[in-house]
C-alpha atoms as a PDB file:
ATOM      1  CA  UNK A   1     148.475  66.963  93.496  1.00  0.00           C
ATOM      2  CA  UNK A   2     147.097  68.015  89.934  1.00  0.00           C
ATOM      3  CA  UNK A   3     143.951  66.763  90.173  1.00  0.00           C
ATOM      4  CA  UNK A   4     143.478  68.866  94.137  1.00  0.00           C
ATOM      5  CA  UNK A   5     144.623  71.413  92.832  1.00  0.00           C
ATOM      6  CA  UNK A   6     142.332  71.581  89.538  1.00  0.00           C
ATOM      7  CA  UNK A   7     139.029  70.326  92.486  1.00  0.00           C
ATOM      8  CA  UNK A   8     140.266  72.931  94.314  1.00  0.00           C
ATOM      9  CA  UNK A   9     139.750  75.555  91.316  1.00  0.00           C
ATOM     10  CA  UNK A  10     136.318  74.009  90.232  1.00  0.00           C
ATOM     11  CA  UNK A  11     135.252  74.255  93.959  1.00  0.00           C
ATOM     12  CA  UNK A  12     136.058  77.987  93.935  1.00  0.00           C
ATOM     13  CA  UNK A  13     134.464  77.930  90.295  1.00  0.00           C
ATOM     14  CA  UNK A  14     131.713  76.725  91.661  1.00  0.00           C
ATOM     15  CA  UNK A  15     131.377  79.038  94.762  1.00  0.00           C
ATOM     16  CA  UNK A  16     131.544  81.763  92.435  1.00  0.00           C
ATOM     17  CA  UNK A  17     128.833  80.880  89.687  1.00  0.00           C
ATOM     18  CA  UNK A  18     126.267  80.155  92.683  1.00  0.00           C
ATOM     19  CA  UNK A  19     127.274  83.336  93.915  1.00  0.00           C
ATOM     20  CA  UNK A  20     126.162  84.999  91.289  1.00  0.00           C
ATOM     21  CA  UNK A  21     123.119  82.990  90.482  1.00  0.00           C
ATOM     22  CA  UNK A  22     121.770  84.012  94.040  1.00  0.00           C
ATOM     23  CA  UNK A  23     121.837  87.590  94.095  1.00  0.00           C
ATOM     24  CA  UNK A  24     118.270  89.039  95.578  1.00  0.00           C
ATOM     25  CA  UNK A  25     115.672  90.244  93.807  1.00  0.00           C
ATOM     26  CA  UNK A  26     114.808  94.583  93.309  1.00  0.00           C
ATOM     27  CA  UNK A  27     118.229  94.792  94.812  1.00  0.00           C
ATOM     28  CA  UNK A  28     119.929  98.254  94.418  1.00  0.00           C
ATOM     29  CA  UNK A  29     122.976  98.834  92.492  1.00  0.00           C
ATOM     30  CA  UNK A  30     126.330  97.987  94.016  1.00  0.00           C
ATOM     31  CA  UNK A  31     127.555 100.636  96.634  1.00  0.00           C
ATOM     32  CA  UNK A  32     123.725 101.746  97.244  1.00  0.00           C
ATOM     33  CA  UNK A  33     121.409 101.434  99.950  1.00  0.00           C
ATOM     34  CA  UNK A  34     117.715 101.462  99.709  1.00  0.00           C
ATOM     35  CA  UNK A  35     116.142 103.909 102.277  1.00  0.00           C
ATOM     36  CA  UNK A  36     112.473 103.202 103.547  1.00  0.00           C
ATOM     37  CA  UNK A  37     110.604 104.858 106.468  1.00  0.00           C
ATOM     38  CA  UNK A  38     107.753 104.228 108.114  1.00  0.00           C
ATOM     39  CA  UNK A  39     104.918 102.925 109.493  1.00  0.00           C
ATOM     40  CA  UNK A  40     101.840 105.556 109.707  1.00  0.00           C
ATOM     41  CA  UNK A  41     101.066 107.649 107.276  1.00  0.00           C
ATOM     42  CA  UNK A  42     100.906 110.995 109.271  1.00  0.00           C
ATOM     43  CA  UNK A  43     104.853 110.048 111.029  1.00  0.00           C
ATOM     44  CA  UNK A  44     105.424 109.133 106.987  1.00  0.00           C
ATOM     45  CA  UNK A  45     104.035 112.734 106.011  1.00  0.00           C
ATOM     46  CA  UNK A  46     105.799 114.309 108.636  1.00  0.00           C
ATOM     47  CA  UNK A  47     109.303 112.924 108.259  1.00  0.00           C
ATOM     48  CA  UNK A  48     109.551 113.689 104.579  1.00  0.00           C
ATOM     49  CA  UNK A  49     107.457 117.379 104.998  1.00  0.00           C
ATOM     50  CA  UNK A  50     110.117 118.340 107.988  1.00  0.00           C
ATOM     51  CA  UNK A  51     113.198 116.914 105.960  1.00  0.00           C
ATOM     52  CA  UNK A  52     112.438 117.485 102.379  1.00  0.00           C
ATOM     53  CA  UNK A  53     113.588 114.446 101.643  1.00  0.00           C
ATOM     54  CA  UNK A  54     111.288 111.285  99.929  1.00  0.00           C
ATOM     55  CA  UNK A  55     112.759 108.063 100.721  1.00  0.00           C
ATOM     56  CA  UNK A  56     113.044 105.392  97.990  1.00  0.00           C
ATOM     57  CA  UNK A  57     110.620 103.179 100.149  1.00  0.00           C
ATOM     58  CA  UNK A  58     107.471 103.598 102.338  1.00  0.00           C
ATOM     59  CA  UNK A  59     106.948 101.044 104.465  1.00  0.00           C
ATOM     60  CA  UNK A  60     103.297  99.722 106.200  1.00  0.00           C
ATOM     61  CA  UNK A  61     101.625  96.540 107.407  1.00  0.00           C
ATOM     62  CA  UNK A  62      98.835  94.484 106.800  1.00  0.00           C
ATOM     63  CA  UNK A  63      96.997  90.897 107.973  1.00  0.00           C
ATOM     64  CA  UNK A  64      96.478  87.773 106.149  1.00  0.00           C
ATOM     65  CA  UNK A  65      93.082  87.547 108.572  1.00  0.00           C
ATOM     66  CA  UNK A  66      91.909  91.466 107.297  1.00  0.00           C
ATOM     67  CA  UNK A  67      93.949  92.703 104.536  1.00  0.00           C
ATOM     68  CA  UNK A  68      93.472  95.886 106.020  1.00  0.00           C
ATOM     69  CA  UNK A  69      95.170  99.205 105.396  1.00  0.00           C
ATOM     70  CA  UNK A  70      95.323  98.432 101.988  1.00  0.00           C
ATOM     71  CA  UNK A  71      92.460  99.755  99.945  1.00  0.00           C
ATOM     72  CA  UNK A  72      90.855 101.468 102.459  1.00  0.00           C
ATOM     73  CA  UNK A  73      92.628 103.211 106.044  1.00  0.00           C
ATOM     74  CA  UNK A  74      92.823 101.877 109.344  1.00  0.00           C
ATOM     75  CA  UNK A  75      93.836 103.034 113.067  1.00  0.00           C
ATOM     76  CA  UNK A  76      94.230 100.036 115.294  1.00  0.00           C
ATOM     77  CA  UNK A  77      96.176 102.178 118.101  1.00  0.00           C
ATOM     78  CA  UNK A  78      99.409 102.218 116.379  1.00  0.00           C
ATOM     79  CA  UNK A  79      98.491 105.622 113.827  1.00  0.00           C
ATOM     80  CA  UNK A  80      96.572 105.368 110.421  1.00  0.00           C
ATOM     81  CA  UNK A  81      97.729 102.777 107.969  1.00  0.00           C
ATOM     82  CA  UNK A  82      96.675 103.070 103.960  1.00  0.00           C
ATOM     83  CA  UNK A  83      98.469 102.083 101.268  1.00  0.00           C
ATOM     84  CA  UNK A  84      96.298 103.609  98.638  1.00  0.00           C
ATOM     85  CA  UNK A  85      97.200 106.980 100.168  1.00  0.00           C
ATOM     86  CA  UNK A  86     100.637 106.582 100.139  1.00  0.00           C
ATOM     87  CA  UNK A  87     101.277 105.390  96.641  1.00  0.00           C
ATOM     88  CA  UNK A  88      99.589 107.995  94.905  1.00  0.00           C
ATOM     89  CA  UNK A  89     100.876 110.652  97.045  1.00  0.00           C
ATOM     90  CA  UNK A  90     104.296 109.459  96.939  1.00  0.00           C
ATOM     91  CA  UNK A  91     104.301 107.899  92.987  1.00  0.00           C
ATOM     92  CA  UNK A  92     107.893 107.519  92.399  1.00  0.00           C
ATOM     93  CA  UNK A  93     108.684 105.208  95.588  1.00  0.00           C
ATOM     94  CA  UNK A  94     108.573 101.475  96.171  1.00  0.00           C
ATOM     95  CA  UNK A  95     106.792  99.282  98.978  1.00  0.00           C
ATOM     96  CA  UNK A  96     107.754  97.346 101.752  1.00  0.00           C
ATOM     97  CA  UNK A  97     104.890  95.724 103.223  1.00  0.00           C
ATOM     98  CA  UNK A  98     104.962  93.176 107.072  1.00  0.00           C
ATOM     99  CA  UNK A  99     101.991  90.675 106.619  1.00  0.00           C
ATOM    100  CA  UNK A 100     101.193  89.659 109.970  1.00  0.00           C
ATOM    101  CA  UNK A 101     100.045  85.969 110.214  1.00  0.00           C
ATOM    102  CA  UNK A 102      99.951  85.178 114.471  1.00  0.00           C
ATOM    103  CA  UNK A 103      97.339  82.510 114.700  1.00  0.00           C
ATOM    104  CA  UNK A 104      96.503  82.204 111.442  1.00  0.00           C
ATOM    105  CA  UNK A 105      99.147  79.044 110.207  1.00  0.00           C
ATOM    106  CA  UNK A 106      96.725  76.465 110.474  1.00  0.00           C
ATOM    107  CA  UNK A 107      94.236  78.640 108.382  1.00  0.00           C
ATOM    108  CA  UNK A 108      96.478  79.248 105.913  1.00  0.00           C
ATOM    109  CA  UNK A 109      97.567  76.000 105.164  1.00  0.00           C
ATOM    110  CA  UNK A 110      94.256  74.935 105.025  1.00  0.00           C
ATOM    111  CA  UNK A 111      93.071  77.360 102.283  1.00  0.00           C
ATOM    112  CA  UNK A 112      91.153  80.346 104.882  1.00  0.00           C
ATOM    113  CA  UNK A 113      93.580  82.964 103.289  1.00  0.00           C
ATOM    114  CA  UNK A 114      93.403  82.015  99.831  1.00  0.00           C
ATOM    115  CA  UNK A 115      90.720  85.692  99.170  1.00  0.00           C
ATOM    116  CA  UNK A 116      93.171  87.310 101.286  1.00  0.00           C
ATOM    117  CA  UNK A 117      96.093  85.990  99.400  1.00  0.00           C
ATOM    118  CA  UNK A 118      94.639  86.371  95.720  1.00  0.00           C
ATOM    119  CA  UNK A 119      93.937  90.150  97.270  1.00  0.00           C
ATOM    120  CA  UNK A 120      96.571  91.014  97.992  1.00  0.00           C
ATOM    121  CA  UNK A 121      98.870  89.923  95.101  1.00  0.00           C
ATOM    122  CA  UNK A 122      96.213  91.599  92.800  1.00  0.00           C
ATOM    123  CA  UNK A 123      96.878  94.658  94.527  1.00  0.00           C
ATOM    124  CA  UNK A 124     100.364  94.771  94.418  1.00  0.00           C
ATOM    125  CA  UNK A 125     100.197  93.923  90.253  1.00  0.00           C
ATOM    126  CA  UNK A 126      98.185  96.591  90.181  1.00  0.00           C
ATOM    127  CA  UNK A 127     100.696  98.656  92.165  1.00  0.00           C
ATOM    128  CA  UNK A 128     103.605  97.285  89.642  1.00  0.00           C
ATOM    129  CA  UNK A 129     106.752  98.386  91.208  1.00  0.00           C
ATOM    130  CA  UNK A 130     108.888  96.796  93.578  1.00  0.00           C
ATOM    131  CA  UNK A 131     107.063  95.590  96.877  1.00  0.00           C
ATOM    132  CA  UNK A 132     109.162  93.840  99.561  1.00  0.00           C
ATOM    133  CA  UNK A 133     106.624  91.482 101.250  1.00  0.00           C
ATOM    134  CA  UNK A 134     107.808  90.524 104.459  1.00  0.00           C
ATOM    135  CA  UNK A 135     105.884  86.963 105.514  1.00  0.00           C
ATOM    136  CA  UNK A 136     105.300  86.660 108.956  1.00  0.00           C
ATOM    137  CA  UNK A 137     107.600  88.990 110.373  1.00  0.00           C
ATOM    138  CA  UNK A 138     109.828  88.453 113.344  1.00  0.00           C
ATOM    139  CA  UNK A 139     108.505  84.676 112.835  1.00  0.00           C
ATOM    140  CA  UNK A 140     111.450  83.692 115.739  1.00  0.00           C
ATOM    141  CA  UNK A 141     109.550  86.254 118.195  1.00  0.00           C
ATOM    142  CA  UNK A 142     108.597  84.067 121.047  1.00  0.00           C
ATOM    143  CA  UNK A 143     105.313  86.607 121.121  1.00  0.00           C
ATOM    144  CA  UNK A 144     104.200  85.630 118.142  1.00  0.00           C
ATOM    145  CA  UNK A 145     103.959  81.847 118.419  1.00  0.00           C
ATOM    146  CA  UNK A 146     105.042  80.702 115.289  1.00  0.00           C
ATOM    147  CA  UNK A 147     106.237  76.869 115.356  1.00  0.00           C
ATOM    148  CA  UNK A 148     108.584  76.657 112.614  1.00  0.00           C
ATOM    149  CA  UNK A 149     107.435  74.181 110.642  1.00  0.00           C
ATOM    150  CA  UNK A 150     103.557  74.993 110.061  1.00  0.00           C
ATOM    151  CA  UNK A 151     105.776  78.748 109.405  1.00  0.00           C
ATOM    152  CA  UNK A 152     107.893  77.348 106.890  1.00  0.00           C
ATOM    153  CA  UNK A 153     104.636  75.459 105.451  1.00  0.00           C
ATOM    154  CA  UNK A 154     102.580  78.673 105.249  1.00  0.00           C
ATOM    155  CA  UNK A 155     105.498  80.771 103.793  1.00  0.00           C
ATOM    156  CA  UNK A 156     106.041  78.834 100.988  1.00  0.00           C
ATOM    157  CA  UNK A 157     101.837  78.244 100.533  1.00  0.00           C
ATOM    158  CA  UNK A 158     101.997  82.163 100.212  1.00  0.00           C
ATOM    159  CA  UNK A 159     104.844  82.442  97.956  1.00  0.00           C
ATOM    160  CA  UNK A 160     103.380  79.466  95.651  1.00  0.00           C
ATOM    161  CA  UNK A 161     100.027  80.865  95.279  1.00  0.00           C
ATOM    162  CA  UNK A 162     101.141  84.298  94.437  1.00  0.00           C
ATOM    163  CA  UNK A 163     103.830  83.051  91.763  1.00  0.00           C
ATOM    164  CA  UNK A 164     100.726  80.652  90.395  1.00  0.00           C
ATOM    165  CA  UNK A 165      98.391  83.988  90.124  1.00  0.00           C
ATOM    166  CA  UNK A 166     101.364  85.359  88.382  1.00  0.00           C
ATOM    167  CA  UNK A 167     102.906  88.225  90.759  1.00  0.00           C
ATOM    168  CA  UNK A 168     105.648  88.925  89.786  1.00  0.00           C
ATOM    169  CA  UNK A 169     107.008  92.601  90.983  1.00  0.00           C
ATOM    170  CA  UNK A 170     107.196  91.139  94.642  1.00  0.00           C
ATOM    171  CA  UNK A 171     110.464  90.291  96.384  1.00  0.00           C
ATOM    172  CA  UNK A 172     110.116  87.815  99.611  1.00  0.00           C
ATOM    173  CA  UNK A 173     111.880  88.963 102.624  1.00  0.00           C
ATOM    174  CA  UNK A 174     112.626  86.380 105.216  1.00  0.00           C
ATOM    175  CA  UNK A 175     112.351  88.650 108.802  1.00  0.00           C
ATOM    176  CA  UNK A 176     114.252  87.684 111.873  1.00  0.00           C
ATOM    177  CA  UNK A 177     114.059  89.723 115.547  1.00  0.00           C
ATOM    178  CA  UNK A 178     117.920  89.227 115.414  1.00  0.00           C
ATOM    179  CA  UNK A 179     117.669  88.093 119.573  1.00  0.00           C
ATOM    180  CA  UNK A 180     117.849  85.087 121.390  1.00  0.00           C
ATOM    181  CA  UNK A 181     115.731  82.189 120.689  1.00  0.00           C
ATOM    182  CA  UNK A 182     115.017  78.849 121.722  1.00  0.00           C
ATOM    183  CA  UNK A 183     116.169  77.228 118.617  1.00  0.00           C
ATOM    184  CA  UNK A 184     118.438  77.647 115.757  1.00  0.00           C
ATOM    185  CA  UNK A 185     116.800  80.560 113.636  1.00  0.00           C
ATOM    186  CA  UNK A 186     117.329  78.261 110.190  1.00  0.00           C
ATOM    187  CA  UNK A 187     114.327  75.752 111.683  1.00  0.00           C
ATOM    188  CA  UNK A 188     112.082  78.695 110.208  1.00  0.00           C
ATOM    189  CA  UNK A 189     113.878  78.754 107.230  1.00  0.00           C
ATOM    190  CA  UNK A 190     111.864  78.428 103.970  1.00  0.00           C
ATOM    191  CA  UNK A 191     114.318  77.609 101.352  1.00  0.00           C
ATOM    192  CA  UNK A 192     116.935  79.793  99.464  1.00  0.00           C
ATOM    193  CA  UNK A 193     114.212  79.523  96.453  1.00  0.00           C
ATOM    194  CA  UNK A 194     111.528  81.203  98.531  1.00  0.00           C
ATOM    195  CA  UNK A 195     113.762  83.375  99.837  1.00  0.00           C
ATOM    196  CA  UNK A 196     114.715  86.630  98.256  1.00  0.00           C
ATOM    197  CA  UNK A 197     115.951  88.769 100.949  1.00  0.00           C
ATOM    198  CA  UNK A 198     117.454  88.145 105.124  1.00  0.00           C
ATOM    199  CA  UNK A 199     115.878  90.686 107.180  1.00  0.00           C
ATOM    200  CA  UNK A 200     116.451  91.572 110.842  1.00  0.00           C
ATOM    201  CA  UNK A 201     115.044  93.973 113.701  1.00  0.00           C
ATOM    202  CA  UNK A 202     117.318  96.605 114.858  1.00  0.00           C
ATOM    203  CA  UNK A 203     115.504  97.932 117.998  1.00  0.00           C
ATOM    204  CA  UNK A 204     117.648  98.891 120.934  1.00  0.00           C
ATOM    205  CA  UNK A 205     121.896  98.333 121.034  1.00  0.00           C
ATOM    206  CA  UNK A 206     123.713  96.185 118.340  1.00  0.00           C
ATOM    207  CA  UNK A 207     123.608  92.870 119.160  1.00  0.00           C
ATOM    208  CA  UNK A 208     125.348  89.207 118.214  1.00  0.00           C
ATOM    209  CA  UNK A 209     122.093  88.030 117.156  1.00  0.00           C
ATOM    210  CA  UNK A 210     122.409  90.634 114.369  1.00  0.00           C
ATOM    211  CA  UNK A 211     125.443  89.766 113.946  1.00  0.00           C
ATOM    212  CA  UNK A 212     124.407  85.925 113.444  1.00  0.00           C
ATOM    213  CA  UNK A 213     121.940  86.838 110.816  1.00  0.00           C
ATOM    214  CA  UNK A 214     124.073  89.178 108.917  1.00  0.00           C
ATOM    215  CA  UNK A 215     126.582  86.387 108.484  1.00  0.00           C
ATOM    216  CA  UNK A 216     123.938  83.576 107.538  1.00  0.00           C
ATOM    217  CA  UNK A 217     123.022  86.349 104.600  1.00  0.00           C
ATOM    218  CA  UNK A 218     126.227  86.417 103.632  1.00  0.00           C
ATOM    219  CA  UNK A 219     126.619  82.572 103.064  1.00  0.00           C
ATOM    220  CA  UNK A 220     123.653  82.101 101.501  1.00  0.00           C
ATOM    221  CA  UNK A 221     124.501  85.286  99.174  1.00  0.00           C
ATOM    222  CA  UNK A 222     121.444  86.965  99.995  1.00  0.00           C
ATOM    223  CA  UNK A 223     120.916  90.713 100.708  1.00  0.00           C
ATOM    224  CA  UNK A 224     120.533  91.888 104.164  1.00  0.00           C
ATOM    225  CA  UNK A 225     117.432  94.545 104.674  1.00  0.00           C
ATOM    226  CA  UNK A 226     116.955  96.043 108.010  1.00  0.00           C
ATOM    227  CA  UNK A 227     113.224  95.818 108.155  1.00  0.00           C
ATOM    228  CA  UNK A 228     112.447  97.432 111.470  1.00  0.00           C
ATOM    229  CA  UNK A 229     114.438  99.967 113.494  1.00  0.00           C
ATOM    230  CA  UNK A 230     114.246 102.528 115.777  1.00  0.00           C
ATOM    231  CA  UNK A 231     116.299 103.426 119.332  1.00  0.00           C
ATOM    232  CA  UNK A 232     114.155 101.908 121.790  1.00  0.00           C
ATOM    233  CA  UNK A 233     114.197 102.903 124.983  1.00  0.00           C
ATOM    234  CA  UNK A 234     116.837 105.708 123.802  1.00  0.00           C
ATOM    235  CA  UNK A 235     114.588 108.134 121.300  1.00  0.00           C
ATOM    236  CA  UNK A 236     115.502 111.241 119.895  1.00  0.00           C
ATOM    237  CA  UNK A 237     115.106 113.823 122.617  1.00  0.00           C
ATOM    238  CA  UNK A 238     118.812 113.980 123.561  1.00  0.00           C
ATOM    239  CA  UNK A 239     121.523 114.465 120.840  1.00  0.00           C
ATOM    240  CA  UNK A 240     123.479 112.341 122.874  1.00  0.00           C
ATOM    241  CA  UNK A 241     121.443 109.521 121.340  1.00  0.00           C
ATOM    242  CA  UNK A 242     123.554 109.932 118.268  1.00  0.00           C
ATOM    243  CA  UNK A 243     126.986 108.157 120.256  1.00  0.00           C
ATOM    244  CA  UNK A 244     124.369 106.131 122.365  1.00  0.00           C
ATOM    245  CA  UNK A 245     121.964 104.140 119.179  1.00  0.00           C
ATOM    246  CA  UNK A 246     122.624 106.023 115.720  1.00  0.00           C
ATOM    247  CA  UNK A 247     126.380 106.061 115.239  1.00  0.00           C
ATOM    248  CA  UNK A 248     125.945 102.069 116.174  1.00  0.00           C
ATOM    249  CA  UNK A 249     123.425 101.727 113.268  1.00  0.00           C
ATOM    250  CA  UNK A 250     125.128 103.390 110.925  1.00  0.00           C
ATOM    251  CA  UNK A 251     128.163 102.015 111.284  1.00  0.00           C
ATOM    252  CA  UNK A 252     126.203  98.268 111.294  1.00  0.00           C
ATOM    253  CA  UNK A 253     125.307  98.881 107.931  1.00  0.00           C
ATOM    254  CA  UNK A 254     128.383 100.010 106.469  1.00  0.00           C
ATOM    255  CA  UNK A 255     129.932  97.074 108.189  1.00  0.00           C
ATOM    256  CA  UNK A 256     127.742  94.526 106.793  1.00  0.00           C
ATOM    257  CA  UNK A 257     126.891  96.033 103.570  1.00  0.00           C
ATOM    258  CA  UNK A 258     122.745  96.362 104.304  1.00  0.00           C
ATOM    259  CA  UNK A 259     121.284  96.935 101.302  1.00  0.00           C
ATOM    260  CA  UNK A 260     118.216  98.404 102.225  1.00  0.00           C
ATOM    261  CA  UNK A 261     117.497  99.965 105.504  1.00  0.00           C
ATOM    262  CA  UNK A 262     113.495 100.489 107.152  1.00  0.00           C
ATOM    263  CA  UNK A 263     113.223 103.218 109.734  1.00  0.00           C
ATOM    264  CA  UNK A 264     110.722 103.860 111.940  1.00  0.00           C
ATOM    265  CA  UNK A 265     110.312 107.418 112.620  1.00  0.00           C
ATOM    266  CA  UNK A 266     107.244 107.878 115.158  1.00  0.00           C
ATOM    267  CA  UNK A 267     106.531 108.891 118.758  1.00  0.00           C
ATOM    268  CA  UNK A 268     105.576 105.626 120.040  1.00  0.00           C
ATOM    269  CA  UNK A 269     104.667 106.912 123.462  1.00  0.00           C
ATOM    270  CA  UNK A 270     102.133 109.312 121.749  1.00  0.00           C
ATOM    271  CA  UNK A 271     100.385 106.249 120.009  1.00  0.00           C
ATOM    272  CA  UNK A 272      97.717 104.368 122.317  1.00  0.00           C
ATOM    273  CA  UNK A 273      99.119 100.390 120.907  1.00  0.00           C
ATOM    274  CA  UNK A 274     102.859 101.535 122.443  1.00  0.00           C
ATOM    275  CA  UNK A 275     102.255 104.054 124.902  1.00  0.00           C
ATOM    276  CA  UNK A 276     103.221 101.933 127.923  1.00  0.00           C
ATOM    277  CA  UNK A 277     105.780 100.250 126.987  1.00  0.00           C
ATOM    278  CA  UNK A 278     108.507 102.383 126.976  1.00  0.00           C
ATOM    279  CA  UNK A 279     109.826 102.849 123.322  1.00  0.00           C
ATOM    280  CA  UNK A 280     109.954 106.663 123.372  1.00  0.00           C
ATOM    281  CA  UNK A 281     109.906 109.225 120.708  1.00  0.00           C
ATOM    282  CA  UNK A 282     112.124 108.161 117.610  1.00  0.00           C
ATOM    283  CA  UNK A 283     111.361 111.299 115.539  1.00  0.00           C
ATOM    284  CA  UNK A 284     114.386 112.909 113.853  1.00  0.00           C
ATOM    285  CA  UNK A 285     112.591 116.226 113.455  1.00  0.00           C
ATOM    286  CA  UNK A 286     111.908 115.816 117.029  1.00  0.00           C
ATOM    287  CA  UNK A 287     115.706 117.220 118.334  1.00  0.00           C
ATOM    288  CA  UNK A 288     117.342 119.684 115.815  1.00  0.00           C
ATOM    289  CA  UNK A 289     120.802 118.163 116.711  1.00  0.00           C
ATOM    290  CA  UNK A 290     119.944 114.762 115.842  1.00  0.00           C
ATOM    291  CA  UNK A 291     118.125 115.609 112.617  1.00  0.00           C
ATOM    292  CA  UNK A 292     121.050 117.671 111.521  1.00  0.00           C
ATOM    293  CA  UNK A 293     123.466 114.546 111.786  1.00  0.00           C
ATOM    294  CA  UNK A 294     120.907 112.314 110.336  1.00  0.00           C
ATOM    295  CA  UNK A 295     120.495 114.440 107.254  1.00  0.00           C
ATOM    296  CA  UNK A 296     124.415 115.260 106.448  1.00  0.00           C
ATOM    297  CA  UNK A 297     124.503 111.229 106.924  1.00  0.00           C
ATOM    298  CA  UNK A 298     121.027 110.142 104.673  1.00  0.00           C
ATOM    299  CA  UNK A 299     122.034 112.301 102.314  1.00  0.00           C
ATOM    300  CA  UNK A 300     125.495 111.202 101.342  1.00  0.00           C
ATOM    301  CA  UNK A 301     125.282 109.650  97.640  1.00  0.00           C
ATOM    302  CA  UNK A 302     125.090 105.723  99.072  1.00  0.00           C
ATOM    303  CA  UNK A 303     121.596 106.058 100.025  1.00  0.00           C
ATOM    304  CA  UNK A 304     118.463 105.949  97.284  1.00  0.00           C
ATOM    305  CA  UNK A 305     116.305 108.038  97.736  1.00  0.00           C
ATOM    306  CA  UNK A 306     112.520 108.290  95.621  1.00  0.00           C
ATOM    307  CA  UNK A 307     113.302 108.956  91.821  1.00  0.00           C
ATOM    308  CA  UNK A 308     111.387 108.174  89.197  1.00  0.00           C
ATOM    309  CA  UNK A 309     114.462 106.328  87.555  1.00  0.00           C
ATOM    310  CA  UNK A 310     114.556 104.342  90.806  1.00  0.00           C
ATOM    311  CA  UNK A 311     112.582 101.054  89.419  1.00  0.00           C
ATOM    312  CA  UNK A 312     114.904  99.964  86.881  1.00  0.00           C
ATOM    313  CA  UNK A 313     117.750 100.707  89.152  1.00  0.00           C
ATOM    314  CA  UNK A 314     116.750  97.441  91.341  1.00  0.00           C
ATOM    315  CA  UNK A 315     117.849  94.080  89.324  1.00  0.00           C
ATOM    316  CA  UNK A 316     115.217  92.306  88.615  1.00  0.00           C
END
């Protein structure tokens, strides 16, 4: 009986130590929430010029094929992307960036993204706060292809070349859909030590898929980012869309203890890439109702907001 009773304490020891030895990296204090929006930089501009509110992270996207959007700006149907813009504009933020890698596995595993790679991580060193790089997003997306183990493979050929070059103000984010796939989402899983951050899609109603990945976070003691969301289908042109999408999302992070959260506030219908498929207008400033709610809910004192104190706030 002693000796289960002293396995049983140096199990929970145990449990505990690895806890704490996984926390993720450029995670905000306890009790706070990191708030990003995105994706464009005019729906960027607008949101913050309409609200008077800076969010502690700007989010965009870029390819391992172009590395565009970066250095220089780009309009590829969905609005202008440019990272350059946004970071001097908006100094005292951090960066969430979705590299997009659909057909490109094979080339990175064989050394075609290397420039691309070596770019890239150069660019965010030069950057030097916090970036969130999300590799391959939505990799369980049956859209985009990706067969989980040349994913895994060029996920961890990414992380390993930008830790050799040195990179070290970068936090991996590990990006699920959060619906129904074919196969158990932790075939595409990395590793816990490539691994920083769980993140999942939030398009549309709540869901047990995001559910599902919100408890694998949890057992693998990593934080949980929503890295994409908006009310699809739903938008913000009736304030009933609070009860119908916003309450849910709110309440799904308090719930689950999200530490960061990514919206997307733009009127996809208004951009040529989304303008038939039916994702509506997910402006807050769009319906004086909703924005109203939204603000007396963003700004209660859980969410970060930008700050020039807001770098050394994230554990490194």
């Amino acid at each position: 009986m002693r000796m289960k009773i002293v396995g049983t304490i140096l199990a929970v020891s145990l449990f505990c130590c690895r806890a704490a030895a996984q926390e993720g990296k450029f995670m905000p204090p306890e009790g706070k929430v990191l708030f990003f929006v995105g994706q464009d930089i005019d729906t960027i501009d607008a949101y913050i010029g309409s609200t008077g509110i800076t969010p502690a992270g700007l989010m965009a996207y870029t390819s391992i094929q172009r590395m565009e959007g970066i250095s220089e700006p780009v309009d590829d149907g969905a609005g202008i992307h440019h990272l350059e813009y946004l970071v001097k504009k908006y100094p005292d933020t951090v960066i969430q960036i979705g590299l997009y890698m659909v057909g490109a596995l094979d080339g990175v595993l064989e050394g075609h993204g290397d420039q691309s790679i070596d770019f890239l991580g150069k660019w965010m060193k030069e950057f030097g706060r916090p970036v969130y790089l999300r590799i391959g997003y939505e990799f369980d997306y049956p859209g985009n292809g990706y067969e989980s183990g040349r994913y895994k493979e060029a996920y961890r050929y990414i992380v390993d070349r930008l830790r050799k070059n040195g990179i070290e103000n970068v936090a991996y984010v590990w990006h699920s859909y959060a619906f129904k796939t074919e196969r158990p989402v932790m075939d595409w899983y990395p590793g816990d030590e490539y691994v920083d951050w769980f993140g999942i899609s939030f398009f549309g109603r709540r869901n047990k898929y995001m559910d599902y990945m919100a408890e694998l976070a949890r057992e693998r003691n990593k934080p949980l980012m929503i890295a994409e969301s908006a009310p699809h289908g739903i938008g913000t042109a009736d304030a009933g869309a609070w009860a119908g999408w916003f309450q849910e999302f709110f309440d799904f992070i308090s719930e689950r203890k999200v530490k960061a959260v990514c919206y997307i506030n733009a009127n996809w219908d208004g951009q040529k890439m989304w303008r038939e498929e039916g994702w509506g207008d997910s402006r807050i400033q769009a319906n004086e109702a909703i924005k109203r709610q939204w603000l007396r809910e963003i700004k209660k004192e859980k969410y970060l907001h930008s700050s020039a104190d807001l770098p050394g706030m994230l554990k490194q």
